[in-house]
ModelCIF file with pLDDT and N, C-alpha, C, O atoms, coordinates in Angstrom:
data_MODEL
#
_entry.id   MODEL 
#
_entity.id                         1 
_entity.type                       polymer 
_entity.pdbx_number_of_molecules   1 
#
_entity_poly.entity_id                      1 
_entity_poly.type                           'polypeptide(L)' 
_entity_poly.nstd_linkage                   no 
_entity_poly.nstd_monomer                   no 
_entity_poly.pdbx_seq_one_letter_code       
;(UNK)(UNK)(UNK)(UNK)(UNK)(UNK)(UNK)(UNK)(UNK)(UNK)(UNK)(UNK)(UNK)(UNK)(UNK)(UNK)
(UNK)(UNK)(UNK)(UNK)(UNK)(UNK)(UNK)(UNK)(UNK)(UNK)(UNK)(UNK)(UNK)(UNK)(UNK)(UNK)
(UNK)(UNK)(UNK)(UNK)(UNK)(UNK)(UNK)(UNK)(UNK)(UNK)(UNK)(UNK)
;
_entity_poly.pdbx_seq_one_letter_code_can   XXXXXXXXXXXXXXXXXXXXXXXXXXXXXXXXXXXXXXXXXXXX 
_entity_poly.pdbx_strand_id                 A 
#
loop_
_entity_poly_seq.entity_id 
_entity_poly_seq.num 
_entity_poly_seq.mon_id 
_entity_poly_seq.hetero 
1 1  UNK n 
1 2  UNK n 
1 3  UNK n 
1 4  UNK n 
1 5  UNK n 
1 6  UNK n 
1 7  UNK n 
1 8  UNK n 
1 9  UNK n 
1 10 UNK n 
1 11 UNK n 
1 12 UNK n 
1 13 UNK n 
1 14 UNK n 
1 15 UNK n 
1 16 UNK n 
1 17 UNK n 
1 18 UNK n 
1 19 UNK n 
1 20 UNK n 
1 21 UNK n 
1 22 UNK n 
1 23 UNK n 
1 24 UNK n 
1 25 UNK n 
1 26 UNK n 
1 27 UNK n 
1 28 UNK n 
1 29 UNK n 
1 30 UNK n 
1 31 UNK n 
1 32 UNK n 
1 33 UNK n 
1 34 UNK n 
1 35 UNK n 
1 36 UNK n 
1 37 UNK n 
1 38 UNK n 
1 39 UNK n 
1 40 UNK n 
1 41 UNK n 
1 42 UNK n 
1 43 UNK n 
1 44 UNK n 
#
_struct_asym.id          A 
_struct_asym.entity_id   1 
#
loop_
_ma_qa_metric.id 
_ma_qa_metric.mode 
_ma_qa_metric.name 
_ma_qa_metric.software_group_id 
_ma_qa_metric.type 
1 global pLDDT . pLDDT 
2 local  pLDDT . pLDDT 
#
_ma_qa_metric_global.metric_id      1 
_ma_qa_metric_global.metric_value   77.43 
_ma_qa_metric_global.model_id       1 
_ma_qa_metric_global.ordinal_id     1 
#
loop_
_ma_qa_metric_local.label_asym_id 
_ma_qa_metric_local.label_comp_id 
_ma_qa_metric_local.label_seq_id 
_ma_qa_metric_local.metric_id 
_ma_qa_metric_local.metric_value 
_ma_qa_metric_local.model_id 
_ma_qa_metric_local.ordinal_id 
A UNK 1  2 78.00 1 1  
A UNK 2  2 84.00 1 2  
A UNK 3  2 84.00 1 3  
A UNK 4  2 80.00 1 4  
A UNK 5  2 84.00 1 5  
A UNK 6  2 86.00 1 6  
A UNK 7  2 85.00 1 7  
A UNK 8  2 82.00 1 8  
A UNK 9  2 84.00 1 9  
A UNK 10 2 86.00 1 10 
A UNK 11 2 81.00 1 11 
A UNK 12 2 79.00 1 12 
A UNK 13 2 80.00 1 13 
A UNK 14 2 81.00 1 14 
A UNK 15 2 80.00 1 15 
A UNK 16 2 78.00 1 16 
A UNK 17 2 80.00 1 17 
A UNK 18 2 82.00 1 18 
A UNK 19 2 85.00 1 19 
A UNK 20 2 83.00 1 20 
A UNK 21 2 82.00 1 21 
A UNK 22 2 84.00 1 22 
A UNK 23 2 84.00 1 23 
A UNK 24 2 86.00 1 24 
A UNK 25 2 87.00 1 25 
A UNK 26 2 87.00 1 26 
A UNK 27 2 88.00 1 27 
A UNK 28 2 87.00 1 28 
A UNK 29 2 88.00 1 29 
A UNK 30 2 88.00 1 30 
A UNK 31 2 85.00 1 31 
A UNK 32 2 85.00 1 32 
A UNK 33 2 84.00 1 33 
A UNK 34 2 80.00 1 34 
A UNK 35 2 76.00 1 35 
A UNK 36 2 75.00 1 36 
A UNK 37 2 72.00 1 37 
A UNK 38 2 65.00 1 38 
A UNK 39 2 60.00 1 39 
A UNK 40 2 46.00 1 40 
A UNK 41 2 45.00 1 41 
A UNK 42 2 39.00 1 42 
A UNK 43 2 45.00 1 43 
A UNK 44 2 47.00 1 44 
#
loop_
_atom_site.group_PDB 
_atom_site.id 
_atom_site.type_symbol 
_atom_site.label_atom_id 
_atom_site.label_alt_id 
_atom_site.label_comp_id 
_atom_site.label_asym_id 
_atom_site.label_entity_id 
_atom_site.label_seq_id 
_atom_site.pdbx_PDB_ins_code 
_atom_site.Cartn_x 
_atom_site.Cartn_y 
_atom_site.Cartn_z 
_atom_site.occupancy 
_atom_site.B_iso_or_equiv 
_atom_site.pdbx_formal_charge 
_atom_site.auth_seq_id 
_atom_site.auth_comp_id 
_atom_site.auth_asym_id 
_atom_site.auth_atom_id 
_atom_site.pdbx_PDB_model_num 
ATOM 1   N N  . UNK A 1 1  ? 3.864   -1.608  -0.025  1.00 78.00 ? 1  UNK A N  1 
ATOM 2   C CA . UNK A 1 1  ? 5.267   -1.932  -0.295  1.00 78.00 ? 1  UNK A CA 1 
ATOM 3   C C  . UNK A 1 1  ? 5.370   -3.149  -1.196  1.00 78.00 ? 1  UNK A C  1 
ATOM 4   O O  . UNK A 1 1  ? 6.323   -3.260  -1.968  1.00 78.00 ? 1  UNK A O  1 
ATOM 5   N N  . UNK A 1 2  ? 4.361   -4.115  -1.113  1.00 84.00 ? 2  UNK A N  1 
ATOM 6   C CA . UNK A 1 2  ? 4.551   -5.054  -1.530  1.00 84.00 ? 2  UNK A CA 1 
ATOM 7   C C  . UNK A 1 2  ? 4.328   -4.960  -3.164  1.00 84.00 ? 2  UNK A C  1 
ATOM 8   O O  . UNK A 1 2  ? 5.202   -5.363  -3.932  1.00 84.00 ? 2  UNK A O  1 
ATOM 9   N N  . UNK A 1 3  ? 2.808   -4.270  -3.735  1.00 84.00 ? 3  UNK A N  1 
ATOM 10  C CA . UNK A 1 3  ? 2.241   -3.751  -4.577  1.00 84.00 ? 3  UNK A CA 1 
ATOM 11  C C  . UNK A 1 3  ? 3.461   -3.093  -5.151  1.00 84.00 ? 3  UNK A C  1 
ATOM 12  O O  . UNK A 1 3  ? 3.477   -3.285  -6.367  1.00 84.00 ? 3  UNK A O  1 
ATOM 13  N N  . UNK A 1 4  ? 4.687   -2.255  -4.660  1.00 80.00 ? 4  UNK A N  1 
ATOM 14  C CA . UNK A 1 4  ? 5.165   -1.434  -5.456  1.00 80.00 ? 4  UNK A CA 1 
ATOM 15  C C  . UNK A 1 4  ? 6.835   -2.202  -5.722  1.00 80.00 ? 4  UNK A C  1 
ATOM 16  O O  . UNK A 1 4  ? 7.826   -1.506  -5.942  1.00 80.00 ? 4  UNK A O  1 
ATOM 17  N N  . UNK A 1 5  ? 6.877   -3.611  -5.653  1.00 84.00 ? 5  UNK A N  1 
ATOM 18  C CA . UNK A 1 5  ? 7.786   -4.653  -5.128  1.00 84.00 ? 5  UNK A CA 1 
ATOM 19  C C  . UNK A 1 5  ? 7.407   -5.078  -6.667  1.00 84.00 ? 5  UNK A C  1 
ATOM 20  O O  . UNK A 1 5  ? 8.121   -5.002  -7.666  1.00 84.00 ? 5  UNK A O  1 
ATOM 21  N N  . UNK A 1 6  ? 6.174   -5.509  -6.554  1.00 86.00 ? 6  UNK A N  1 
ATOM 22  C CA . UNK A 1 6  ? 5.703   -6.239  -7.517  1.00 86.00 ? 6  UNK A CA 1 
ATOM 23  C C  . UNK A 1 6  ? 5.946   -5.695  -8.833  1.00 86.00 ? 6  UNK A C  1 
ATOM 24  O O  . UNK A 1 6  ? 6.520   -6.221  -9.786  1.00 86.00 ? 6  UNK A O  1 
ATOM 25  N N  . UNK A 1 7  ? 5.428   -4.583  -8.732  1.00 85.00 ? 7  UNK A N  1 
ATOM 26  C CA . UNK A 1 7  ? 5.330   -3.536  -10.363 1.00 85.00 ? 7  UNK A CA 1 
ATOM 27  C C  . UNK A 1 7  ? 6.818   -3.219  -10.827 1.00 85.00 ? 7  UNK A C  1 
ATOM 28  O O  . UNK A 1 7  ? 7.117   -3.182  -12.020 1.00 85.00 ? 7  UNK A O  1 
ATOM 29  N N  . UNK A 1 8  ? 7.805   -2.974  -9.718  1.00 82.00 ? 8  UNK A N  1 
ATOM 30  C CA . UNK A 1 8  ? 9.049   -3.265  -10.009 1.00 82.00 ? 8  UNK A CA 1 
ATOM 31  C C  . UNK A 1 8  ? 9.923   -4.400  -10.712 1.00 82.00 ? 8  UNK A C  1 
ATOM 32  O O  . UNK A 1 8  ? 10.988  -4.241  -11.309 1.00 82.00 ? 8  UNK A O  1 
ATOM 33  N N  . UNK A 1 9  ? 9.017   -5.919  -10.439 1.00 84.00 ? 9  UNK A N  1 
ATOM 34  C CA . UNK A 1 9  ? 9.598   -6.805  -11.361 1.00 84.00 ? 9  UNK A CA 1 
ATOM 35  C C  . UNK A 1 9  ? 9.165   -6.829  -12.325 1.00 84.00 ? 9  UNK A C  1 
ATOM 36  O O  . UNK A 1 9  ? 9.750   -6.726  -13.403 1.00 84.00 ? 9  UNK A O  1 
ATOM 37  N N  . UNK A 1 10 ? 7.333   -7.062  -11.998 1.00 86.00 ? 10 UNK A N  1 
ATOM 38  C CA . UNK A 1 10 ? 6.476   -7.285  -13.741 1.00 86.00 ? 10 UNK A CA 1 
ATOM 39  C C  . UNK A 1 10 ? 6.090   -6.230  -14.061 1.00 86.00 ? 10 UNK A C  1 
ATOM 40  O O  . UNK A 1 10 ? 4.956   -6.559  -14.408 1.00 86.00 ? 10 UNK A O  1 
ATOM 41  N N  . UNK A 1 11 ? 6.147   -4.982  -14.256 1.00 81.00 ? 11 UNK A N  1 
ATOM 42  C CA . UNK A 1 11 ? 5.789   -4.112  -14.537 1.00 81.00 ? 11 UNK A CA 1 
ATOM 43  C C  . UNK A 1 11 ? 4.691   -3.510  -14.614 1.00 81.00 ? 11 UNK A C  1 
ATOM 44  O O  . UNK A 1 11 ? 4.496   -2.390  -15.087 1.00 81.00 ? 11 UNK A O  1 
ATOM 45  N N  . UNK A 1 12 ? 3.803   -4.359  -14.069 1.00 79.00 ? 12 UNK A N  1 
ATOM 46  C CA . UNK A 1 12 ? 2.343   -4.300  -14.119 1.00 79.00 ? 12 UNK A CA 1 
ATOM 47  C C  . UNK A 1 12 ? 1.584   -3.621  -12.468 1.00 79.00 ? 12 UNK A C  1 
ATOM 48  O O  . UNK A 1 12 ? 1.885   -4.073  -11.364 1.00 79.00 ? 12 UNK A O  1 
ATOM 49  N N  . UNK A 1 13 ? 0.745   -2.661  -12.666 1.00 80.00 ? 13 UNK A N  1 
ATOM 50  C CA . UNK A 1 13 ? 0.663   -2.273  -11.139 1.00 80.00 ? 13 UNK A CA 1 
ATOM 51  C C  . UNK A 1 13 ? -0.752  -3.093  -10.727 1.00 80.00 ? 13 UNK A C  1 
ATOM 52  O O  . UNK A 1 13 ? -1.630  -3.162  -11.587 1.00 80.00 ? 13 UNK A O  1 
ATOM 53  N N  . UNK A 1 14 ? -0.916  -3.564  -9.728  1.00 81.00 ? 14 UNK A N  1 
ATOM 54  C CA . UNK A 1 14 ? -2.298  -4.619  -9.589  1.00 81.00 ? 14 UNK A CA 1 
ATOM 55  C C  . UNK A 1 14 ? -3.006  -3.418  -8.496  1.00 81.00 ? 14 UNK A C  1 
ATOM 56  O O  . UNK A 1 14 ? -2.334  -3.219  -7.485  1.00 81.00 ? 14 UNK A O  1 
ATOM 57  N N  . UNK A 1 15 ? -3.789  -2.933  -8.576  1.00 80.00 ? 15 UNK A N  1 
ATOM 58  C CA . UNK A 1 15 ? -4.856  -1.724  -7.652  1.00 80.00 ? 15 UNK A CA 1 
ATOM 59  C C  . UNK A 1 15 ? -4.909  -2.734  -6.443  1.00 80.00 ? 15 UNK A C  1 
ATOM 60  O O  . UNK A 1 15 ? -5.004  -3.961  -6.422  1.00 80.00 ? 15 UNK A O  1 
ATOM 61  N N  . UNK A 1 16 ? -4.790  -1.540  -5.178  1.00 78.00 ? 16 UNK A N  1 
ATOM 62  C CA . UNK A 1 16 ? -4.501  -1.862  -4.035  1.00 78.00 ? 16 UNK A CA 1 
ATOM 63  C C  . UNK A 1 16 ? -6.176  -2.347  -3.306  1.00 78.00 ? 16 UNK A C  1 
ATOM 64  O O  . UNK A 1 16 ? -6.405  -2.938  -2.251  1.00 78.00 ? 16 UNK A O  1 
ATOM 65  N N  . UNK A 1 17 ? -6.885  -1.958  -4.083  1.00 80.00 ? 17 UNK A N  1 
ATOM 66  C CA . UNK A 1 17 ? -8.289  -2.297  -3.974  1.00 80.00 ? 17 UNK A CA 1 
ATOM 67  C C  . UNK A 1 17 ? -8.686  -3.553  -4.593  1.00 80.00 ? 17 UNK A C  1 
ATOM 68  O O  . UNK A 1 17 ? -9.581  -4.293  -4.186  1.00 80.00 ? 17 UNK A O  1 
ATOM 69  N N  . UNK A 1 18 ? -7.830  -3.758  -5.770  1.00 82.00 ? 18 UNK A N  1 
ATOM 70  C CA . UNK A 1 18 ? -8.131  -5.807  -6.223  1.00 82.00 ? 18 UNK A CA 1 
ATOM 71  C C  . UNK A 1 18 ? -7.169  -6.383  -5.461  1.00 82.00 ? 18 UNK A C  1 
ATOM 72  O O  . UNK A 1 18 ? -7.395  -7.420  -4.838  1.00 82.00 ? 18 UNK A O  1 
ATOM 73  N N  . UNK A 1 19 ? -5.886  -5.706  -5.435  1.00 85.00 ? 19 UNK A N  1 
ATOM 74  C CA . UNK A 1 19 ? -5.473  -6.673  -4.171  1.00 85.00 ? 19 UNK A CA 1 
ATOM 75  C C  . UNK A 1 19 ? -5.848  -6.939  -2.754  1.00 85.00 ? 19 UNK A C  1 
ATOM 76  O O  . UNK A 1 19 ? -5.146  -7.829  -2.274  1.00 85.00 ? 19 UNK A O  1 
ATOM 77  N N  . UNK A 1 20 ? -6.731  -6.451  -1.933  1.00 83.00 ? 20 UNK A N  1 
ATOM 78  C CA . UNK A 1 20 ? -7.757  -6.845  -1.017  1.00 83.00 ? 20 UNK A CA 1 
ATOM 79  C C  . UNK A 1 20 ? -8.835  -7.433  -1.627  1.00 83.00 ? 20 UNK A C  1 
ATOM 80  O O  . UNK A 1 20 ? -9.749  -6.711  -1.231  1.00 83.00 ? 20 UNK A O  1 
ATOM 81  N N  . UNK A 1 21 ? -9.162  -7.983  -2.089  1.00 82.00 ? 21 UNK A N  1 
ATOM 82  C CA . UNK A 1 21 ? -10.226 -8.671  -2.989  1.00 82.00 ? 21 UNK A CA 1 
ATOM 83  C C  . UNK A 1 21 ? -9.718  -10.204 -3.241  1.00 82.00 ? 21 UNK A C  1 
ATOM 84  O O  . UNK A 1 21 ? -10.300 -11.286 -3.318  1.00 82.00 ? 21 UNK A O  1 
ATOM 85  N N  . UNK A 1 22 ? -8.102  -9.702  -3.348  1.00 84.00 ? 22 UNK A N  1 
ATOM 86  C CA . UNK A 1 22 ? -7.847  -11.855 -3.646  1.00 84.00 ? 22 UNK A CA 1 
ATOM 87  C C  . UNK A 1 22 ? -6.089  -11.509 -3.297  1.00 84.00 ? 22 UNK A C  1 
ATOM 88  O O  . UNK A 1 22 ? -5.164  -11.262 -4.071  1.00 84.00 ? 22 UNK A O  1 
ATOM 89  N N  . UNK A 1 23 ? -6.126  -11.601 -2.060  1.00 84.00 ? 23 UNK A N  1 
ATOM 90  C CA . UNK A 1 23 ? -4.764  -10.806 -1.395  1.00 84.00 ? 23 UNK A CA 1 
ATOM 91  C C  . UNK A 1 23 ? -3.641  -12.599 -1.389  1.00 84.00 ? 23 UNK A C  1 
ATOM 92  O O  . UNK A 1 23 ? -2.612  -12.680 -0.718  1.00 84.00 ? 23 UNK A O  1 
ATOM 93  N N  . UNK A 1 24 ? -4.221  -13.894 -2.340  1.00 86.00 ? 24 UNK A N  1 
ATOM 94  C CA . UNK A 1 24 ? -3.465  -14.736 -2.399  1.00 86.00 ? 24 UNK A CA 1 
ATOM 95  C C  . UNK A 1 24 ? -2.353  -14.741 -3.207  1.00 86.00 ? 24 UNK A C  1 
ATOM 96  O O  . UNK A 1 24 ? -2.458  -13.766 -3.951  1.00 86.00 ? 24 UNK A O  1 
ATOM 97  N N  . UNK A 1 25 ? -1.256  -15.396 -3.457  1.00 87.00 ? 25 UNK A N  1 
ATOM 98  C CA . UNK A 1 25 ? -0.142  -15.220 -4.445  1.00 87.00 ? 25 UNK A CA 1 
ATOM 99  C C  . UNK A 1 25 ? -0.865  -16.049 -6.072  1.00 87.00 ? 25 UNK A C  1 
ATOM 100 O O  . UNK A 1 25 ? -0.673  -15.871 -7.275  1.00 87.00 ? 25 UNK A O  1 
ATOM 101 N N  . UNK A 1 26 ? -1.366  -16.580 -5.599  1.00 87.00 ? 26 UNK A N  1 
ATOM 102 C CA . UNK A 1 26 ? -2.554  -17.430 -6.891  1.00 87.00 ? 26 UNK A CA 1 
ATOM 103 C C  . UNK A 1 26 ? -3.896  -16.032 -7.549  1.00 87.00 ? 26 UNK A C  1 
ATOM 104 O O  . UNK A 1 26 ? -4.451  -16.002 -8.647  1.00 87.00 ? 26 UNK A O  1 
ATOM 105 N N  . UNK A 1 27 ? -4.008  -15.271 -6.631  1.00 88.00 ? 27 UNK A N  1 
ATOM 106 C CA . UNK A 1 27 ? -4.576  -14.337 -7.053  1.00 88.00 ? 27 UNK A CA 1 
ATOM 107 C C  . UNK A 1 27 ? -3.872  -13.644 -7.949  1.00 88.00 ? 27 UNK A C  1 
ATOM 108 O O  . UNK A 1 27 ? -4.075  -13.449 -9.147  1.00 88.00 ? 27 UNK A O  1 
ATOM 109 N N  . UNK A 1 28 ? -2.969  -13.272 -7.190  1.00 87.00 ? 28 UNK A N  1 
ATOM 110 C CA . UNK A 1 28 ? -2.106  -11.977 -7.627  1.00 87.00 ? 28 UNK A CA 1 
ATOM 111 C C  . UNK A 1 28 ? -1.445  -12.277 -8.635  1.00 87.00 ? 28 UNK A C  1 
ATOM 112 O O  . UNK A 1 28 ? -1.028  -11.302 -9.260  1.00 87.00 ? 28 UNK A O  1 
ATOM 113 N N  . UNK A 1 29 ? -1.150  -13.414 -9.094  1.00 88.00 ? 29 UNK A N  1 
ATOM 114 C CA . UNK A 1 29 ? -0.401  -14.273 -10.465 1.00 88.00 ? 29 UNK A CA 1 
ATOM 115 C C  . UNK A 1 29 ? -1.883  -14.020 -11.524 1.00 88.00 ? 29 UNK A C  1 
ATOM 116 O O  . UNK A 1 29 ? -1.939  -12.974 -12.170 1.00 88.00 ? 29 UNK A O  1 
ATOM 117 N N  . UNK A 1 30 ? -2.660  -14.715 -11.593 1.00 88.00 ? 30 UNK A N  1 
ATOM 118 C CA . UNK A 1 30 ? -3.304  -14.339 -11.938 1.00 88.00 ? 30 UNK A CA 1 
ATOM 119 C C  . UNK A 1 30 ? -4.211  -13.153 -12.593 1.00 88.00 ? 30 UNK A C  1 
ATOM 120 O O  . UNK A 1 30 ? -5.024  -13.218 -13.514 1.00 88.00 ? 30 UNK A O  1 
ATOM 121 N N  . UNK A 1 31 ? -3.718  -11.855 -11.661 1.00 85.00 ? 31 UNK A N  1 
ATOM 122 C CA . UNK A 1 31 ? -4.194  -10.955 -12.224 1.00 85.00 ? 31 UNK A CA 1 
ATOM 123 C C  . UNK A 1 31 ? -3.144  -9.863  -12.812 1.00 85.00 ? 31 UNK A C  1 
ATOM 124 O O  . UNK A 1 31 ? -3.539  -8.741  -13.129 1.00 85.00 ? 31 UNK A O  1 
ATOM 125 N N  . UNK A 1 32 ? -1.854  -10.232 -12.932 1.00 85.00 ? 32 UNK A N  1 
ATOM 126 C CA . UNK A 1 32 ? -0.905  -9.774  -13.491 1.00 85.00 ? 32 UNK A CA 1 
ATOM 127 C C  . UNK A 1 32 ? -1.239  -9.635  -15.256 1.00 85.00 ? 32 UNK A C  1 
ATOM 128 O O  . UNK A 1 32 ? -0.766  -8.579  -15.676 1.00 85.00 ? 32 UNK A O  1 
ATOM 129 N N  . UNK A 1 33 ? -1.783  -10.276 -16.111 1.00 84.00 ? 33 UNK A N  1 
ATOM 130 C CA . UNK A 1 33 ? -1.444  -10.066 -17.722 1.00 84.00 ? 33 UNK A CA 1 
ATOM 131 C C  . UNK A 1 33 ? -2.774  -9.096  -18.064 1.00 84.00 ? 33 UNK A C  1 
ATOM 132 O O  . UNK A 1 33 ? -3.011  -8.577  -19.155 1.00 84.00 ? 33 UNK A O  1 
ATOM 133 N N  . UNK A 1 34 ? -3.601  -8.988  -16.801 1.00 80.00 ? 34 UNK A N  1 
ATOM 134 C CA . UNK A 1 34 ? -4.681  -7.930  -17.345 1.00 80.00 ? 34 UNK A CA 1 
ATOM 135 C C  . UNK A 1 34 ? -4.229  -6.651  -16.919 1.00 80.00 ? 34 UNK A C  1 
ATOM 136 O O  . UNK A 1 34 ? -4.446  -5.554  -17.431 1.00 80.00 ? 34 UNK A O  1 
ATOM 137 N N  . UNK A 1 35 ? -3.274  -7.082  -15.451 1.00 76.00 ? 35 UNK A N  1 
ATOM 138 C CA . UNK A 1 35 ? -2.866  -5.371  -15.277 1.00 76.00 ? 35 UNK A CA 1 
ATOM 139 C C  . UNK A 1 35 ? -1.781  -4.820  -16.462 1.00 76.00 ? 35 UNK A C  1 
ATOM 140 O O  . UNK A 1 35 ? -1.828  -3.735  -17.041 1.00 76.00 ? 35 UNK A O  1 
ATOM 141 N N  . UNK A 1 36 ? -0.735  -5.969  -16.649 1.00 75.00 ? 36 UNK A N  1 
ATOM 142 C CA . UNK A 1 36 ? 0.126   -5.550  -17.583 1.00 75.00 ? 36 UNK A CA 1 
ATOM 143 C C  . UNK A 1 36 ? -0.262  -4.928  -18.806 1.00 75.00 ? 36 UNK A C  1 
ATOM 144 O O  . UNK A 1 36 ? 0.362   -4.079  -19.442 1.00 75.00 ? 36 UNK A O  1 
ATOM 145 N N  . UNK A 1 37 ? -1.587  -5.554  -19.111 1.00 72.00 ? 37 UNK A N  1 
ATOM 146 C CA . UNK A 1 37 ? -1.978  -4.684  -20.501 1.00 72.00 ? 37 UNK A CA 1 
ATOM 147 C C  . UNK A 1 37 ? -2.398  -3.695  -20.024 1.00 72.00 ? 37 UNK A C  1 
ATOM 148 O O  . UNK A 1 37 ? -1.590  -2.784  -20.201 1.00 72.00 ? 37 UNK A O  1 
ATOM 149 N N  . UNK A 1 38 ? -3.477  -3.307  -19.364 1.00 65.00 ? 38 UNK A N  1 
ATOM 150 C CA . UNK A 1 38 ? -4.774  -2.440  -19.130 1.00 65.00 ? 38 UNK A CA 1 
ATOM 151 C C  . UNK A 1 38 ? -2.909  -1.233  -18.361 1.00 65.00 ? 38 UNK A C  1 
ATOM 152 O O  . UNK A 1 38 ? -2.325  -0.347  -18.985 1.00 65.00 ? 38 UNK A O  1 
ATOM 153 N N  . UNK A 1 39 ? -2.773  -1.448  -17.785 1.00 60.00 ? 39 UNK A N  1 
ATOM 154 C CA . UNK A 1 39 ? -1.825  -0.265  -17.231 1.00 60.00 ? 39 UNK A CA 1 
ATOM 155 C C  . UNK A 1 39 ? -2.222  -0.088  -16.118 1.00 60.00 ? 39 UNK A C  1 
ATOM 156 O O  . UNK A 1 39 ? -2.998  -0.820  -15.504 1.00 60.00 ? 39 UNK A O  1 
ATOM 157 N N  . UNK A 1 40 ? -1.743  0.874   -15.757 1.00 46.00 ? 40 UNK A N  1 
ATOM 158 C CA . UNK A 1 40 ? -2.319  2.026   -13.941 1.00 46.00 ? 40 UNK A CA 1 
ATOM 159 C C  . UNK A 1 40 ? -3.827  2.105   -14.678 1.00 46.00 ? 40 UNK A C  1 
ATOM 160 O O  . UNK A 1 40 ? -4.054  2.288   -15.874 1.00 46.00 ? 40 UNK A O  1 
ATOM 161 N N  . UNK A 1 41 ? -4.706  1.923   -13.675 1.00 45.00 ? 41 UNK A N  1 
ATOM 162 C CA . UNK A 1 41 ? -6.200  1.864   -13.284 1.00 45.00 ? 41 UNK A CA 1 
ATOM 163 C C  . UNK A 1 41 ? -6.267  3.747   -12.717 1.00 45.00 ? 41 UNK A C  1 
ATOM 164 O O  . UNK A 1 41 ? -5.339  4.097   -11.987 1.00 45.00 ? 41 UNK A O  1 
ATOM 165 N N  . UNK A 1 42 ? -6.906  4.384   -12.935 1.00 39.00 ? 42 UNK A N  1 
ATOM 166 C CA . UNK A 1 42 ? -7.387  5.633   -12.215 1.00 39.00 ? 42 UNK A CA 1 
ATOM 167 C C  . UNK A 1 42 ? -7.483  5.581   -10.714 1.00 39.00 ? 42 UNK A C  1 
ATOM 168 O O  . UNK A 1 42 ? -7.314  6.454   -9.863  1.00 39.00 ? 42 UNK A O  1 
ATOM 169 N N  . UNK A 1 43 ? -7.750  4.521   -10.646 1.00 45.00 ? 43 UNK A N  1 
ATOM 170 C CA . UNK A 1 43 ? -7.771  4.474   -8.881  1.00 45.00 ? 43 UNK A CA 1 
ATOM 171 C C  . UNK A 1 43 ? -6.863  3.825   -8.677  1.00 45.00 ? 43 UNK A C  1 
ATOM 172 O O  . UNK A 1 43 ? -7.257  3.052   -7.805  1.00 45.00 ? 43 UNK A O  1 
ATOM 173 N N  . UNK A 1 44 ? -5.704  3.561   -8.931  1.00 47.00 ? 44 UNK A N  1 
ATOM 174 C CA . UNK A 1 44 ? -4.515  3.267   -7.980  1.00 47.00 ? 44 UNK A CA 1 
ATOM 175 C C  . UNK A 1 44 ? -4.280  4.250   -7.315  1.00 47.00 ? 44 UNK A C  1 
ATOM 176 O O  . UNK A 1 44 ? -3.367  4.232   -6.489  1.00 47.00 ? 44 UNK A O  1 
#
């Protein structure tokens, strides 16, 4: 829910598998401008 919260503001979807990997808000900032480019990952 949160994951699909997120992609709703920044448009960017972060894989529910890197987000268990660095499940911090410093993470998840962070890995926003690589998802935004790169897009949906195959394994989302």
């Amino acid at each position: 829910r949160l994951l699909a919260e997120v992609t709703a503001r920044f448009g960017a979807a972060v894989g529910i598998r890197q987000f268990f990997t660095g499940p911090t808000v410093a993470e998840l900032a962070a890995a926003l401008p690589a998802a935004a480019a790169a897009g949906a990952t195959a394994q989302d």
